[in-house]
Every structure is written in C-alpha cells, then in structure tokens.
Protein backbone atom coordinates (compact mmCIF):
# COMPACT_ATOMS: atom_id res chain seq x y z
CA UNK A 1 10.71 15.09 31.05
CA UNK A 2 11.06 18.01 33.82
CA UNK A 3 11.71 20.28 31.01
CA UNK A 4 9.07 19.42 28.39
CA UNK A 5 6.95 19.81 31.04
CA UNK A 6 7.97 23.43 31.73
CA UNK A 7 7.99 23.82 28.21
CA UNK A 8 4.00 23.19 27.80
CA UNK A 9 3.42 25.15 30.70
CA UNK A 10 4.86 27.90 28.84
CA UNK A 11 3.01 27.56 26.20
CA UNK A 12 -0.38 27.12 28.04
CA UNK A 13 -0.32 30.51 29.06
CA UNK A 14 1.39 32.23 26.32
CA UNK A 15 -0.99 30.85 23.86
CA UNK A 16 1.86 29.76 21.62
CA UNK A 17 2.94 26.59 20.51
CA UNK A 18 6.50 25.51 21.25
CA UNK A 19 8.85 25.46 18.67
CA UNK A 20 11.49 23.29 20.21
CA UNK A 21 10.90 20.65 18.52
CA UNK A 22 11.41 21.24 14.86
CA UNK A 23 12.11 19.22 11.42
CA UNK A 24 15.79 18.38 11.74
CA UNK A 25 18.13 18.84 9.27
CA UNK A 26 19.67 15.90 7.96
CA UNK A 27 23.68 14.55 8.95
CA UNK A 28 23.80 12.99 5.52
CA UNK A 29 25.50 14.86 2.28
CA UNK A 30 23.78 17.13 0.41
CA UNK A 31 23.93 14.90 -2.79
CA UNK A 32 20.79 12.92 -3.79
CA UNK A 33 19.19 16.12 -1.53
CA UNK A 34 16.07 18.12 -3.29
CA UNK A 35 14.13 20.80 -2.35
CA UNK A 36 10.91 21.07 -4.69
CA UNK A 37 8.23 24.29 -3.67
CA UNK A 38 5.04 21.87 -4.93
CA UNK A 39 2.79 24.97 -3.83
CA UNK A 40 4.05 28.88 -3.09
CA UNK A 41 5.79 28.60 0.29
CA UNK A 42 5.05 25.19 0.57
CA UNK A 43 8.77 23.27 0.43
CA UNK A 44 9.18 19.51 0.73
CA UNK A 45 12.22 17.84 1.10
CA UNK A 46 12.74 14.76 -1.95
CA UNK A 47 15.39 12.29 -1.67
CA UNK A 48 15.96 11.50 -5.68
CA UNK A 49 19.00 9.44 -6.88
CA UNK A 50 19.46 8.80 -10.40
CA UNK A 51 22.01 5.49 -10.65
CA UNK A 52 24.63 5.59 -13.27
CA UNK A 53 23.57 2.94 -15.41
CA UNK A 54 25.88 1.05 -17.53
CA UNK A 55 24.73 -0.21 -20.66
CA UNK A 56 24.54 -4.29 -19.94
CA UNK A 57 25.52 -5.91 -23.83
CA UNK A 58 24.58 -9.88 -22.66
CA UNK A 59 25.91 -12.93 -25.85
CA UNK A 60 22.35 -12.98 -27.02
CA UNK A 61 22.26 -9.61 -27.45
CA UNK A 62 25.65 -9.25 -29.22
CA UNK A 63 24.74 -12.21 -31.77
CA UNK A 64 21.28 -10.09 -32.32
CA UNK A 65 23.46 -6.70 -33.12
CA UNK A 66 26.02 -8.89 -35.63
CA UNK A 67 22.89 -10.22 -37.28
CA UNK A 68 20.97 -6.78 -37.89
CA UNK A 69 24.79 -5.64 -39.20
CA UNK A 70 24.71 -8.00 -41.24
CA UNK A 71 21.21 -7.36 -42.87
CA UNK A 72 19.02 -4.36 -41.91
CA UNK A 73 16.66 -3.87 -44.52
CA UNK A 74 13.62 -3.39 -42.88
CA UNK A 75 14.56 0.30 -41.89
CA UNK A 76 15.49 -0.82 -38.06
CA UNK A 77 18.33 0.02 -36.26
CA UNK A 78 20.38 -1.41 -34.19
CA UNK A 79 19.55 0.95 -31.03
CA UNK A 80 16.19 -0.31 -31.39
CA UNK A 81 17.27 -4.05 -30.60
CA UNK A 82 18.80 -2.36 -27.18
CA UNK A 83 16.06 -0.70 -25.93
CA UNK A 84 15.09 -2.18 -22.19
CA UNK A 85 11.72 -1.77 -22.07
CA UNK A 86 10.03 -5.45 -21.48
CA UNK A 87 6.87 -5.84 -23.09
CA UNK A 88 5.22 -7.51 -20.53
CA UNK A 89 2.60 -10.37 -19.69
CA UNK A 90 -0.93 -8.63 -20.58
CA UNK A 91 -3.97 -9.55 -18.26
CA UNK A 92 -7.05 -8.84 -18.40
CA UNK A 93 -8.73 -7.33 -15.36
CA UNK A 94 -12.50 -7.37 -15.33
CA UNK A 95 -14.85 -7.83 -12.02
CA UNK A 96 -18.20 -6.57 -11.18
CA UNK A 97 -18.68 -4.97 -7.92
CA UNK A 98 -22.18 -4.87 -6.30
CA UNK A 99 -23.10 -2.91 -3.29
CA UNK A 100 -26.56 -3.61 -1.51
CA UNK A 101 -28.49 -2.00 0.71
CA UNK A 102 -27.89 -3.98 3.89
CA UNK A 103 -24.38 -3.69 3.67
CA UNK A 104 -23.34 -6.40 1.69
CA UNK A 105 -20.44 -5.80 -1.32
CA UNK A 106 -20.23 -8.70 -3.99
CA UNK A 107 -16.99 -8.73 -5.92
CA UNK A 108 -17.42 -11.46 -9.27
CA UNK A 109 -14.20 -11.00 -11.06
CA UNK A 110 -14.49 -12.21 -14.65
CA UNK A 111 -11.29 -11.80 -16.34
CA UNK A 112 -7.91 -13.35 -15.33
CA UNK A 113 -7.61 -14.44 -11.55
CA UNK A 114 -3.93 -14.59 -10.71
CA UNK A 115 -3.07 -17.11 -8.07
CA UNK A 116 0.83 -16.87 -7.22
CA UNK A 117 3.20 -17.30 -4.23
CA UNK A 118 5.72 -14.22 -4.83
CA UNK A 119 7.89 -15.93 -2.63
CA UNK A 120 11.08 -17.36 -4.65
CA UNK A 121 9.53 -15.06 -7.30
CA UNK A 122 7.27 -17.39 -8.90
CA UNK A 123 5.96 -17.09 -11.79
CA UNK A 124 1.76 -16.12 -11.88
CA UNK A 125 -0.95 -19.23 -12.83
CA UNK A 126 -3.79 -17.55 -14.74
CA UNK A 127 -6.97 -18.70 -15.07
CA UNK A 128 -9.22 -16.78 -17.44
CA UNK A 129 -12.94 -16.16 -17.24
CA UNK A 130 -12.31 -17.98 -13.98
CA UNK A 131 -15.45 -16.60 -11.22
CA UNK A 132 -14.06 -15.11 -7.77
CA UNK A 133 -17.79 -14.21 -5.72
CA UNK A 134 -17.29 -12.52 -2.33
CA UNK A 135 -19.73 -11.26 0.24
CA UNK A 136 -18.52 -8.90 2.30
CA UNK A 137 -20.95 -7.12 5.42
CA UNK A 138 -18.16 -5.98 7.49
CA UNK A 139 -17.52 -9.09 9.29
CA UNK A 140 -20.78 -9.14 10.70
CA UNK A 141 -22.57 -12.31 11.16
CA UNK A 142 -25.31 -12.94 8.76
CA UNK A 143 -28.12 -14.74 10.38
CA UNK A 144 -28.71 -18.20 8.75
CA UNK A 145 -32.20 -18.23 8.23
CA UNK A 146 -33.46 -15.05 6.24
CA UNK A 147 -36.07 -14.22 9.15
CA UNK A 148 -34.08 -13.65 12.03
CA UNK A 149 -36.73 -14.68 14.96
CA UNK A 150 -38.48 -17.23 12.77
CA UNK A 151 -41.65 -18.55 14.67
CA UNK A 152 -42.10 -22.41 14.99
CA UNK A 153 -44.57 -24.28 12.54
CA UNK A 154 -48.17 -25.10 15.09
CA UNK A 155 -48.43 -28.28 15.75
CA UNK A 156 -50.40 -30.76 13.69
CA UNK A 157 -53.00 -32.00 15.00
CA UNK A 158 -52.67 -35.59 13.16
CA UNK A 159 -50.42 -37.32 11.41
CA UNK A 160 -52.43 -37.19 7.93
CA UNK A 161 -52.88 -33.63 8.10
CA UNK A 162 -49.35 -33.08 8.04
CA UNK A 163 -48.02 -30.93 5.02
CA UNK A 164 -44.34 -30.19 3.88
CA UNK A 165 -43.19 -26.56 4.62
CA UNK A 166 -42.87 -24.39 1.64
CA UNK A 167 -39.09 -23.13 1.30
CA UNK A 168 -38.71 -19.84 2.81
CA UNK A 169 -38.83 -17.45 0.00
CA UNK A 170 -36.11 -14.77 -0.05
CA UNK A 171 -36.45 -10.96 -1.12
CA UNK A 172 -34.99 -10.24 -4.07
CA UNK A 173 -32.43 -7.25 -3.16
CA UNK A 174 -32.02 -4.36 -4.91
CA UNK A 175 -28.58 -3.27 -5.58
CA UNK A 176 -27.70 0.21 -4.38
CA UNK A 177 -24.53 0.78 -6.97
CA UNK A 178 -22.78 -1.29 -9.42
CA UNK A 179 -19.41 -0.56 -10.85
CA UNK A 180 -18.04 -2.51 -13.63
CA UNK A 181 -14.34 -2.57 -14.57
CA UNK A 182 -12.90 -3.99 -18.32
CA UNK A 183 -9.60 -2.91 -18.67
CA UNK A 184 -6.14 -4.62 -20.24
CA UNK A 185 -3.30 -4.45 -17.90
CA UNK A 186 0.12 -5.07 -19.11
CA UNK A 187 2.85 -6.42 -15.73
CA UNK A 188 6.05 -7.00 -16.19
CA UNK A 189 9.51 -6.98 -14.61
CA UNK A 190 10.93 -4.17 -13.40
CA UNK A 191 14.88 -3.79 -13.22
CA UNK A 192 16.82 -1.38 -11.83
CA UNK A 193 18.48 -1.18 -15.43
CA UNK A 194 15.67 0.14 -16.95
CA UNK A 195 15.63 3.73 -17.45
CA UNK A 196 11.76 3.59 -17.54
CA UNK A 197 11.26 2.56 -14.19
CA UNK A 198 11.42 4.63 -10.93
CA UNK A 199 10.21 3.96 -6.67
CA UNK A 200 8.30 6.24 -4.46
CA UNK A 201 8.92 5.50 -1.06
CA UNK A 202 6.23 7.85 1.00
CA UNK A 203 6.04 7.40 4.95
CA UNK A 204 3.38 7.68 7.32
CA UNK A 205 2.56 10.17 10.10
CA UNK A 206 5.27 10.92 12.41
CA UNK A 207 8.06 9.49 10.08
CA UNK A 208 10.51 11.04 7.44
CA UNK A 209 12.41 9.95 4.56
CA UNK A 210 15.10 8.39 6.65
CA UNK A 211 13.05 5.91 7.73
CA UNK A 212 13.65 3.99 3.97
CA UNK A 213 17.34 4.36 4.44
CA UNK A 214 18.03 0.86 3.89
CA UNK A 215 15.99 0.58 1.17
CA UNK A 216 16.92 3.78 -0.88
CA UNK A 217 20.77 2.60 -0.25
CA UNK A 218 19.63 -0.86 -1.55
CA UNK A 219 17.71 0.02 -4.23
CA UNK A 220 19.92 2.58 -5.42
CA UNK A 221 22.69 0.53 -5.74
CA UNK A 222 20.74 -2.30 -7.39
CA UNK A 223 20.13 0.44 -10.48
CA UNK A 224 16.85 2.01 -9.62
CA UNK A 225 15.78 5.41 -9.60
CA UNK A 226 14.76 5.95 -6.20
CA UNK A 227 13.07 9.70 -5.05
CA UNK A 228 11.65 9.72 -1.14
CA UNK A 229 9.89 12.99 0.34
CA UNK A 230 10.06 14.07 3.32
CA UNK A 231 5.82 14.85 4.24
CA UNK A 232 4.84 18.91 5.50
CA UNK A 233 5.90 19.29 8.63
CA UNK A 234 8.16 16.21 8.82
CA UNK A 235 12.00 15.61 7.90
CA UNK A 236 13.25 18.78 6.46
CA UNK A 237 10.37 19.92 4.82
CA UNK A 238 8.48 22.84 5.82
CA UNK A 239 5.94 23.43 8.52
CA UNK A 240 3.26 25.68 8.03
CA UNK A 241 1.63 26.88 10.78
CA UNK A 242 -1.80 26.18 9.76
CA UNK A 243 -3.92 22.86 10.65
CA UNK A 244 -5.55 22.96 7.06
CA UNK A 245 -2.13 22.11 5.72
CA UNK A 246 -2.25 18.63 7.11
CA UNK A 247 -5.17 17.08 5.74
CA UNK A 248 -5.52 14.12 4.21
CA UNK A 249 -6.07 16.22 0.77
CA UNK A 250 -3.66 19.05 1.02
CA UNK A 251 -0.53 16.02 1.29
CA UNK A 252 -2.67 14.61 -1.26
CA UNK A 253 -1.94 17.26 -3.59
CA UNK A 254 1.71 17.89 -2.78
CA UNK A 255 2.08 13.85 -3.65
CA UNK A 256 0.54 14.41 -6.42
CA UNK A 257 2.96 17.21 -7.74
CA UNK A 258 5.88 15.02 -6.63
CA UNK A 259 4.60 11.81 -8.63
CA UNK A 260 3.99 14.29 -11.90
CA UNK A 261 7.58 16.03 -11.54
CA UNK A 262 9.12 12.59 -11.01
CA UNK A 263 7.13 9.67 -12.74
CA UNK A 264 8.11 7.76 -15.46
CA UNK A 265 6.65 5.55 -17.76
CA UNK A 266 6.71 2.62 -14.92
CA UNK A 267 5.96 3.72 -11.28
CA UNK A 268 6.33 1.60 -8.79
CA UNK A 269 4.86 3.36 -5.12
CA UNK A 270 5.90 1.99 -1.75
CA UNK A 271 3.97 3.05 1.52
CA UNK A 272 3.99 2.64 5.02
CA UNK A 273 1.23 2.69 7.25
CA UNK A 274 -0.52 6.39 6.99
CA UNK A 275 1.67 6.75 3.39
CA UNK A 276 -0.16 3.68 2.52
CA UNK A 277 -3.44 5.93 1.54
CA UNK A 278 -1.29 8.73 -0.37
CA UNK A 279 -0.10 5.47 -2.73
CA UNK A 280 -3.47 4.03 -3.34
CA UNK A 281 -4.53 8.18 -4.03
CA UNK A 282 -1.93 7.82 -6.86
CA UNK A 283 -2.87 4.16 -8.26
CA UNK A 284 -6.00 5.39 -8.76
CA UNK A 285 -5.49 8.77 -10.12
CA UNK A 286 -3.09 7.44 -12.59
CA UNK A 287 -4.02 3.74 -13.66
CA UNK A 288 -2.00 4.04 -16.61
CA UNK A 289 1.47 5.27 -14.85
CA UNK A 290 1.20 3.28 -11.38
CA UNK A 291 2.82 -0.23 -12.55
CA UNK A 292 2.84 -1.71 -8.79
CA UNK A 293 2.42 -0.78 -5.44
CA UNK A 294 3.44 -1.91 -1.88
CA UNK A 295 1.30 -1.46 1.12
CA UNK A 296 3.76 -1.77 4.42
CA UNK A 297 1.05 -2.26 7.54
CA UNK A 298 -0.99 -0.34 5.84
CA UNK A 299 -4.58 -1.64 7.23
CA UNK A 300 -7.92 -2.20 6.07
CA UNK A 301 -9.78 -0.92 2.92
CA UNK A 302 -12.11 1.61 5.09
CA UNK A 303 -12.81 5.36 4.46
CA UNK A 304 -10.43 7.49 6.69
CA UNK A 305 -12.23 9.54 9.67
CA UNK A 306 -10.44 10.67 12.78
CA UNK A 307 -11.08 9.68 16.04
CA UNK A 308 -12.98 12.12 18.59
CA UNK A 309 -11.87 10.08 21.69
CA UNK A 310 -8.40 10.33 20.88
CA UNK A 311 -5.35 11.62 22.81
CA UNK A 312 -4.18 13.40 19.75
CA UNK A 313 -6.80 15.86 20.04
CA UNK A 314 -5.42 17.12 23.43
CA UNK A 315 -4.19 20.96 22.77
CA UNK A 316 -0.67 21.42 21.47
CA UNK A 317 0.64 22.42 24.72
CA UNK A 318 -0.78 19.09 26.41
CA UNK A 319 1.19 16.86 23.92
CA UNK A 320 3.97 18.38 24.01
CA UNK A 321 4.05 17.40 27.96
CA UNK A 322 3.12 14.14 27.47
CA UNK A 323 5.74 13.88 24.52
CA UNK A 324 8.33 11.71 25.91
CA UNK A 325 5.59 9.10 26.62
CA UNK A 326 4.48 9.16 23.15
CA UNK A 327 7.88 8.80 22.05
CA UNK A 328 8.24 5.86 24.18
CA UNK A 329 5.01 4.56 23.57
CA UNK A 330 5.66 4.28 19.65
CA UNK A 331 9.16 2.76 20.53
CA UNK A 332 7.09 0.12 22.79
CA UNK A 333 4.20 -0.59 19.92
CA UNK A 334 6.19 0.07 16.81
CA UNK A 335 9.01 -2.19 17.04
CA UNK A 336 8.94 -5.82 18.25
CA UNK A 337 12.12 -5.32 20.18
CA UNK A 338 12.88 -2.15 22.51
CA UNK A 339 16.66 -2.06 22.64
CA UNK A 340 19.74 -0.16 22.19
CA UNK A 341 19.35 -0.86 18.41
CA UNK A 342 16.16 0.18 17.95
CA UNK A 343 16.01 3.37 20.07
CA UNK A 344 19.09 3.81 17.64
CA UNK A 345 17.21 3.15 14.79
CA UNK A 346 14.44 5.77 15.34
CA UNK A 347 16.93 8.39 16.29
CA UNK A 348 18.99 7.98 12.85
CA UNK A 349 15.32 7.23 10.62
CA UNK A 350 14.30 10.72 12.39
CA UNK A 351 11.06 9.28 13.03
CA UNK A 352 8.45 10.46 15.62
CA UNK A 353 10.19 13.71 15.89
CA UNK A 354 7.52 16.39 14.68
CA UNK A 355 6.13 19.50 16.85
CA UNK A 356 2.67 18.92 18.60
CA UNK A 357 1.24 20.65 16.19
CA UNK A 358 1.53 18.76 13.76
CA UNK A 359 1.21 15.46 15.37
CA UNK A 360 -2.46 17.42 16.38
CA UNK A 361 -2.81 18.19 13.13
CA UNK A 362 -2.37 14.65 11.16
CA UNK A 363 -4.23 13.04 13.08
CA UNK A 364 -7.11 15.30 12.82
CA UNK A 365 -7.23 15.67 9.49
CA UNK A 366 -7.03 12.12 8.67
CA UNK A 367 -10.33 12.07 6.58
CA UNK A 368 -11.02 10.47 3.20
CA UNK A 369 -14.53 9.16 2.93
CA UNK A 370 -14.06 8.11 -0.77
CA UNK A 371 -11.23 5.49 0.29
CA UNK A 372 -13.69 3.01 1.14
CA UNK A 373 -13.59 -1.17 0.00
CA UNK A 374 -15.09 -0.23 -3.23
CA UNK A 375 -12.54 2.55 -3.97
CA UNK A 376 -9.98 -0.17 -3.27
CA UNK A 377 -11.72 -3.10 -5.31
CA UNK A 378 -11.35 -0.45 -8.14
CA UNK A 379 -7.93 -1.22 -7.90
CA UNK A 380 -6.39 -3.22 -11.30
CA UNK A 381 -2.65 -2.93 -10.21
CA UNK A 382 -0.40 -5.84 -8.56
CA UNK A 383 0.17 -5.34 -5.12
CA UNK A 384 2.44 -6.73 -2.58
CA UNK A 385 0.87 -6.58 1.66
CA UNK A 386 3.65 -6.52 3.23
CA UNK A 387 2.59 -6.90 7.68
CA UNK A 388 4.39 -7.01 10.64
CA UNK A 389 3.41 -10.00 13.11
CA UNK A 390 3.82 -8.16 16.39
CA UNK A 391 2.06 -4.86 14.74
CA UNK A 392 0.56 -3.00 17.64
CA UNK A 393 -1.21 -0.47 15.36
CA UNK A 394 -2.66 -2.73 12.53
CA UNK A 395 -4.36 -5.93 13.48
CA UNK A 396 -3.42 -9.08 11.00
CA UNK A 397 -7.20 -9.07 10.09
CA UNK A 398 -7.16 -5.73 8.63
CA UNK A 399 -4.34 -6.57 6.18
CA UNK A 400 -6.43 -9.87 5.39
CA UNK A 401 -8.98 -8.14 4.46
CA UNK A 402 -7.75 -5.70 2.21
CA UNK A 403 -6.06 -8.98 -0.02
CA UNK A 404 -9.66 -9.81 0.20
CA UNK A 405 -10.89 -6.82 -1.77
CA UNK A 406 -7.95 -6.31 -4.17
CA UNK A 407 -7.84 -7.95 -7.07
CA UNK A 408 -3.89 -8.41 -7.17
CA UNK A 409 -2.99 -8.78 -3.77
CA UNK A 410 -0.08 -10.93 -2.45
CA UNK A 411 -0.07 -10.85 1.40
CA UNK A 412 3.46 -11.06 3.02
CA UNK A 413 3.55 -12.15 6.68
CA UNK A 414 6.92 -11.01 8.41
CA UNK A 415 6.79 -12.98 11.74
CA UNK A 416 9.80 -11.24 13.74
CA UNK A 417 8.63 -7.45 12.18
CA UNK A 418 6.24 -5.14 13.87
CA UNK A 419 4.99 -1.62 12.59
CA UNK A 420 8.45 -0.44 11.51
CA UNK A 421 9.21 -3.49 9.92
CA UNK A 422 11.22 -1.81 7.03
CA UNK A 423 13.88 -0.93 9.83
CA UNK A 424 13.84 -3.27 11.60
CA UNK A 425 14.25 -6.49 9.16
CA UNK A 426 15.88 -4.55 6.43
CA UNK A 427 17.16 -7.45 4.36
CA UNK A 428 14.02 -9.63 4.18
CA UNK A 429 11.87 -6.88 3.11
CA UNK A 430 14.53 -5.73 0.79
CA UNK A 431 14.75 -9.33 -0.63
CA UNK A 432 10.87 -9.33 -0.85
CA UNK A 433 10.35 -6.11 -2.52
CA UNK A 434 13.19 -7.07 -5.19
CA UNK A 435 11.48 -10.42 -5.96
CA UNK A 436 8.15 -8.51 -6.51
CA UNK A 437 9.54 -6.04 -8.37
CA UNK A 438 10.52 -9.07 -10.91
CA UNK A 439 7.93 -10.74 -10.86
CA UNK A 440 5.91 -11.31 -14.10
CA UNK A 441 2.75 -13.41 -14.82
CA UNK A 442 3.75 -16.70 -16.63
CA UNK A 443 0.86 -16.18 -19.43
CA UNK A 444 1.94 -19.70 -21.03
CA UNK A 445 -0.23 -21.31 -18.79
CA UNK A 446 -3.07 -19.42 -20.01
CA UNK A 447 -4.14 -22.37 -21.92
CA UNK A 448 -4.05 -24.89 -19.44
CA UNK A 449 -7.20 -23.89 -17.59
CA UNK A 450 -9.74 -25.40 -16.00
CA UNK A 451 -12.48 -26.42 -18.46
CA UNK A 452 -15.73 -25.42 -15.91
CA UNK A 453 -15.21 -21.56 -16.39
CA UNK A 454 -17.84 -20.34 -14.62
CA UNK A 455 -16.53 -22.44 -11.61
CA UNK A 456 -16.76 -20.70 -8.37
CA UNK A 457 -13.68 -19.66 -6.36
CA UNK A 458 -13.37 -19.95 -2.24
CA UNK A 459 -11.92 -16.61 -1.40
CA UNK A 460 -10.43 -17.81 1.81
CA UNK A 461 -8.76 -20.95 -0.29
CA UNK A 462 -7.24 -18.17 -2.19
CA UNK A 463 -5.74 -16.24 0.27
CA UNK A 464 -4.60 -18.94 1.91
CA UNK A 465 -2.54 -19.73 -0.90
CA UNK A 466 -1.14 -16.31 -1.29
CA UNK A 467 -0.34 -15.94 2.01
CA UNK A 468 3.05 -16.40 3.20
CA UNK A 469 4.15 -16.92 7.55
CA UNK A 470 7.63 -17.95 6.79
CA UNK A 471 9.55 -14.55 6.49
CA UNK A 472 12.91 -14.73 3.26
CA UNK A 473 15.83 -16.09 5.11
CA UNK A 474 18.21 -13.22 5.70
C-alpha cells in the first residue's frame, strides 16, 4: 500500500503514468497461444485450440454406409452420408416493435414464441402466430387514469338531473419509429464434434482470457473449437498509450477482426459483464454467422454512457494510489465468498490487473448510444442469461429485463454465484452452457397449438416460466 502510494506520488509530479503494473505474461505453455496484429501495432493476445476430432462411425450410421455400398445410383457418395452438419429446427422470427413518443416501446411478436426450460435440456414448445404485447416506459409508473390530476364531476343538483359520465376518451398516439423484423432462423445442436461450430469467450473490463480457464479446458476437451482474446490493454495483449484506443468502438473493431479471422459457419459468442456488449455488437453485425449467444451478468438492454461522478475518472496517478482498494473492493463485490480460494482465483484468472490507465480509460469510453432496448429487441438469436444471485454490479432486475426484450431469452439464476460466477461455480455453468449448446426446438409440436392465435401472452407469465432459481447440481 506504502509503496503504491509512493508510486502515484511519483507520477503526480513527473506527469507520467506508472508502468508498474503491466499485462502479465502468462505461466501457461505456449501451445493454444496466438498473437494476431488486428490493426498496425495493435497486438491482441487469442487463446485458439483446435481439438483433434475423431471421426465418431455410430450402428446407424454404419448400416446407412453398407446400404449406399450396396446401391448408389443417385450420384451420392458415401462421405456425404457423414457429413455432421445438423439441419436444424427452422423458426420463424417475426415481431413488430413500436416506439412512442412518451417513452413507451411495444414489442407484438408474430411468428413462433418459444417457451422452454433449458434446464435438463428440454426440448422448445412452439406456438406459431402466437401474440407476445409488451409495454415498456422504463419501469416508470403509468398513471391509471389518462389525465393525471383529473378534476371531480360538480355535484348534481337533483337526482333526475343526473347523467352518466362519458368514458374518458384517449389520444390516439403517434408512433415515433417502427421496426419490423420477418426473418427464418434455423437452431440447432451444436457438438463439439462438429467441425462447423466454434466459441468466443470475450471478458469484460479489468479481466483477461484466463478468467474462462475452466471453461476453455472444458470445452476443449468436450471437442469444441474454443479461441479467447485477451482485450487492449489486458492479458498479454498490447497497451497503447492512447485513451482513444479503449472505446467502446475501437475494441469493437478489433472483435470484429477476431470473429472474421476465426468464425465458422456456426458461432456461438459467450460474454461476461462489459464483453457482454462486444457479443451482442457481433449478433447483430452478423445475423447469419452468430448461431447463439450467452450473456454472463451482463445487465440491462440500455445505451452505454459513462458516468461523470465516477471514481474512475480520478487521474491515473490517483488510481493507482487507491489501487489496492479497488483490488479489494472487486474481490469484496465480485465474488460471493472472499477467501483463500478466491483471492487465488483472481490471481491465476489475471483479472483486475491492468495499469490506471487503462482502467481510466474503459471506463470512460464506455459509450454506445445505438445499444439501446430496441437494438436488443432486434435480436433473432437464442440466448442463454446466465446471473449471479449475490451480483454486486448487476441488479437481478436488469437481467429480467433484458429476457423481457429479447425474443429468445432463457434466464439462468445461479443462487451461490456473484459477478465472477464463471470462476467461481465452474461446473454448473459449464453443465448449463453444454445443455444450451444442445438444445434444439422440438418443431413436432408445431401442430399442437392453441386454436385462438391471436391470443394474448402475459410477459411476466412467460418469464416466469423461463426462469430458473435452482442452480444444476454439481
């Protein structure tokens, strides 16, 4: 403490920032180790392991292969009958969104609503041309009446004088955009023997690539393709010296060149908190190449703006004295638990370990104004909300909201998880993110739908069925 202290001193009246504290370079083996230059001078460190995969010949398929020996006349071949693509359940994904002037966002989703539990990894209920209508005025309350200091009726003066009030007539409002989505989406299971499908793991500010440890080992292992970089400034990557280089667009764009260099024809993206924003970026930059994404305590569906009142806009030299309290201030709000094993833990994910500067800088350049609730609503992939009960950062009601505005959202309550969740209850969020990962929309009950299809759809009913308080046993 004594010495950071000193340190910022230091650096208060040389004018320079300390450069103590530095991206560190990782203990682990070079293998699975990338260094990719997505702009000149700009290096990030990637994580990318490519499993040996074994080709997996089940009875079924074996029978199949005999039989096309036998008789190919079509002009097939038998490597065609092996090829592990999955075809998929195909959904379509059509909703209206209205925004008014007062505020007020109407979502009426007209194609296939999917109600599902992805717990146990069941399979999706679809109801088509089913009617979902939300009104959303940022959890405001709406007065009742539609004059807000109505004035009482006069008395009459006699009972046979008295008339019956005429309804209170309500102004028509005037939308002030409308967007309209009508799109076919085709979801299906993703295995780790498929050489079509590959995970993005991106973390949030503060963090690194070690943080997903657990999950790249798991994952890896399982089959899948796995690639993890390390943000500017964080990990092993490089730090530019330069505040411009942390804004919300310029990581944007170096996301962007690692999802083009690396993508596949299935992409599945995993975020955490800040790297929650970077994924839903990609999802909607590339519709067609995004197959599902999971948002880790990632927060509401609101436009990005940072804070003026906030401590992270303190010079350098200032948070670099106060950076032991920082450090154990995250340790205090980001894991539910504050012992040996987790200070342990966020020494070996190398998280929380960036200069000043850079802290400075991410926070300050947090700003996306187009990442609002409609951006989100836009939204036709699956995804999984995964939150952390004793979350310090991100309130429950943030994460309730945004399955509110999605259109394929499965909320995932972990009840012994906080903000680093992923470390902390490794094996239920690995189980959970498997089962999702597999899961595939039962289309066969297509036909047994509700016969009203214009019926009307509680949103809260909905979420309440999607949402999930009992964490995956261990």
């Amino acid at each position: 403490m004594l010495t950071s202290i000193t340190e910022g001193i230091l650096c208060c009246l040389t004018g320079k920032a300390a450069s103590l504290v530095l991206p560190l370079e990782s203990s682990e083996p070079s293998d699975g180790f990338e260094f990719v230059e997505v702009k000149p001078g700009r290096v990030l460190r990637v994580r990318h392991i490519i499993p040996e995969r074994q080709p997996v010949v089940t009875e079924e398929q074996v029978a199949g292969k005999e039989k096309m020996d036998g008789d190919c006349d079509d002009g097939s071949s038998p490597e065609d009958f092996n090829n592990e693509s999955s075809t998929g359940s195909s959904v379509h994904c059509k909703r209206k969104i209205t925004v008014y002037r007062n505020g007020q966002l109407v979502i009426e989703n007209l194609g296939d609503v999917l109600h599902s539990e992805i717990l146990q990894c069941q399979d999706g209920d679809l109801e088509p041309c089913s009617t979902v209508e939300v009104e959303l005025a940022d959890y405001k309350e709406m007065p009742s009446s539609p004059d807000p200091n109505p004035v009482p009726p006069p008395v009459p003066p006699s009972l046979g004088e008295q008339k019956p009030a005429p309804p209170p007539r309500r102004r028509r409002r005037k939308p002030k955009r409308t967007v309209v989505i009508d799109s076919k989406r085709v979801i299906s299971s993703c295995k780790g023997t498929h050489s079509d499908v590959a995970l993005f793991f991106v973390h949030g500010v503060g963090g690194s690539l070690d943080i997903w440890s657990s999950q790249l080992d798991f994952f890896s292992r399982l089959g899948y393709e796995v690639i993890a970089p390390d943000l500017a400034g964080h990990g092993a990557s490089k730090t530019p010296q330069i505040a411009a280089a942390y804004t919300f667009y310029a990581l944007a764009e170096d996301l962007r060149a690692i999802f083009k260099r690396y993508a596949r024809k299935r992409n599945i993206l995993i975020g955490h908190s800040y790297g929650v924003s970077f994924c839903t970026f990609l999802a909607h930059e590339y519709p067609d190449l995004v197959h599902k994404v999971v948002m880790i305590n990632g927060g509401g569906p609101t436009a990005l703006e940072p804070s003026l009142c906030s401590i992270f806009q303190l010079p350098s030299c200032v948070l670099h004295c106060l950076s032991p309290c920082l450090a154990w201030s995250f340790l205090k709000a980001g894991f539910a638990r504050q012992g040996a094993k987790e200070k342990q833990l966020l020494k070996q994910g190398n998280a929380f370990n960036v200069s000043p500067f850079v802290l400075r800088a991410m926070m300050s350049g947090q700003y996306w104004p187009e990442g609002d609730e409609v951006y989100h609503a836009e939204l036709t992939v699956p995804i999984l909300l995964v939150h952390g009960m004793c979350d310090k950062f991100v309130p429950m009601d943030e994460d309730q909201r945004m399955a509110e505005i999605l259109l394929f959202a499965f909320l995932k309550v972990i009840e012994e998880g906080s903000h680093m969740v992923m470390m902390e209850c490794p094996d239920t969020v690995n189980t959970l993110l498997h089962e999702f990962f597999l899961w595939e929309p039962d289309m066969s009950r297509k036909d047994i739908s509700k016969t009203d299809t214009e019926k009307t759809v509680s949103l809260s009913d909905t979420l309440h069925t999607l949402k999930i308080n009992k964490p995956v046993d261990k």
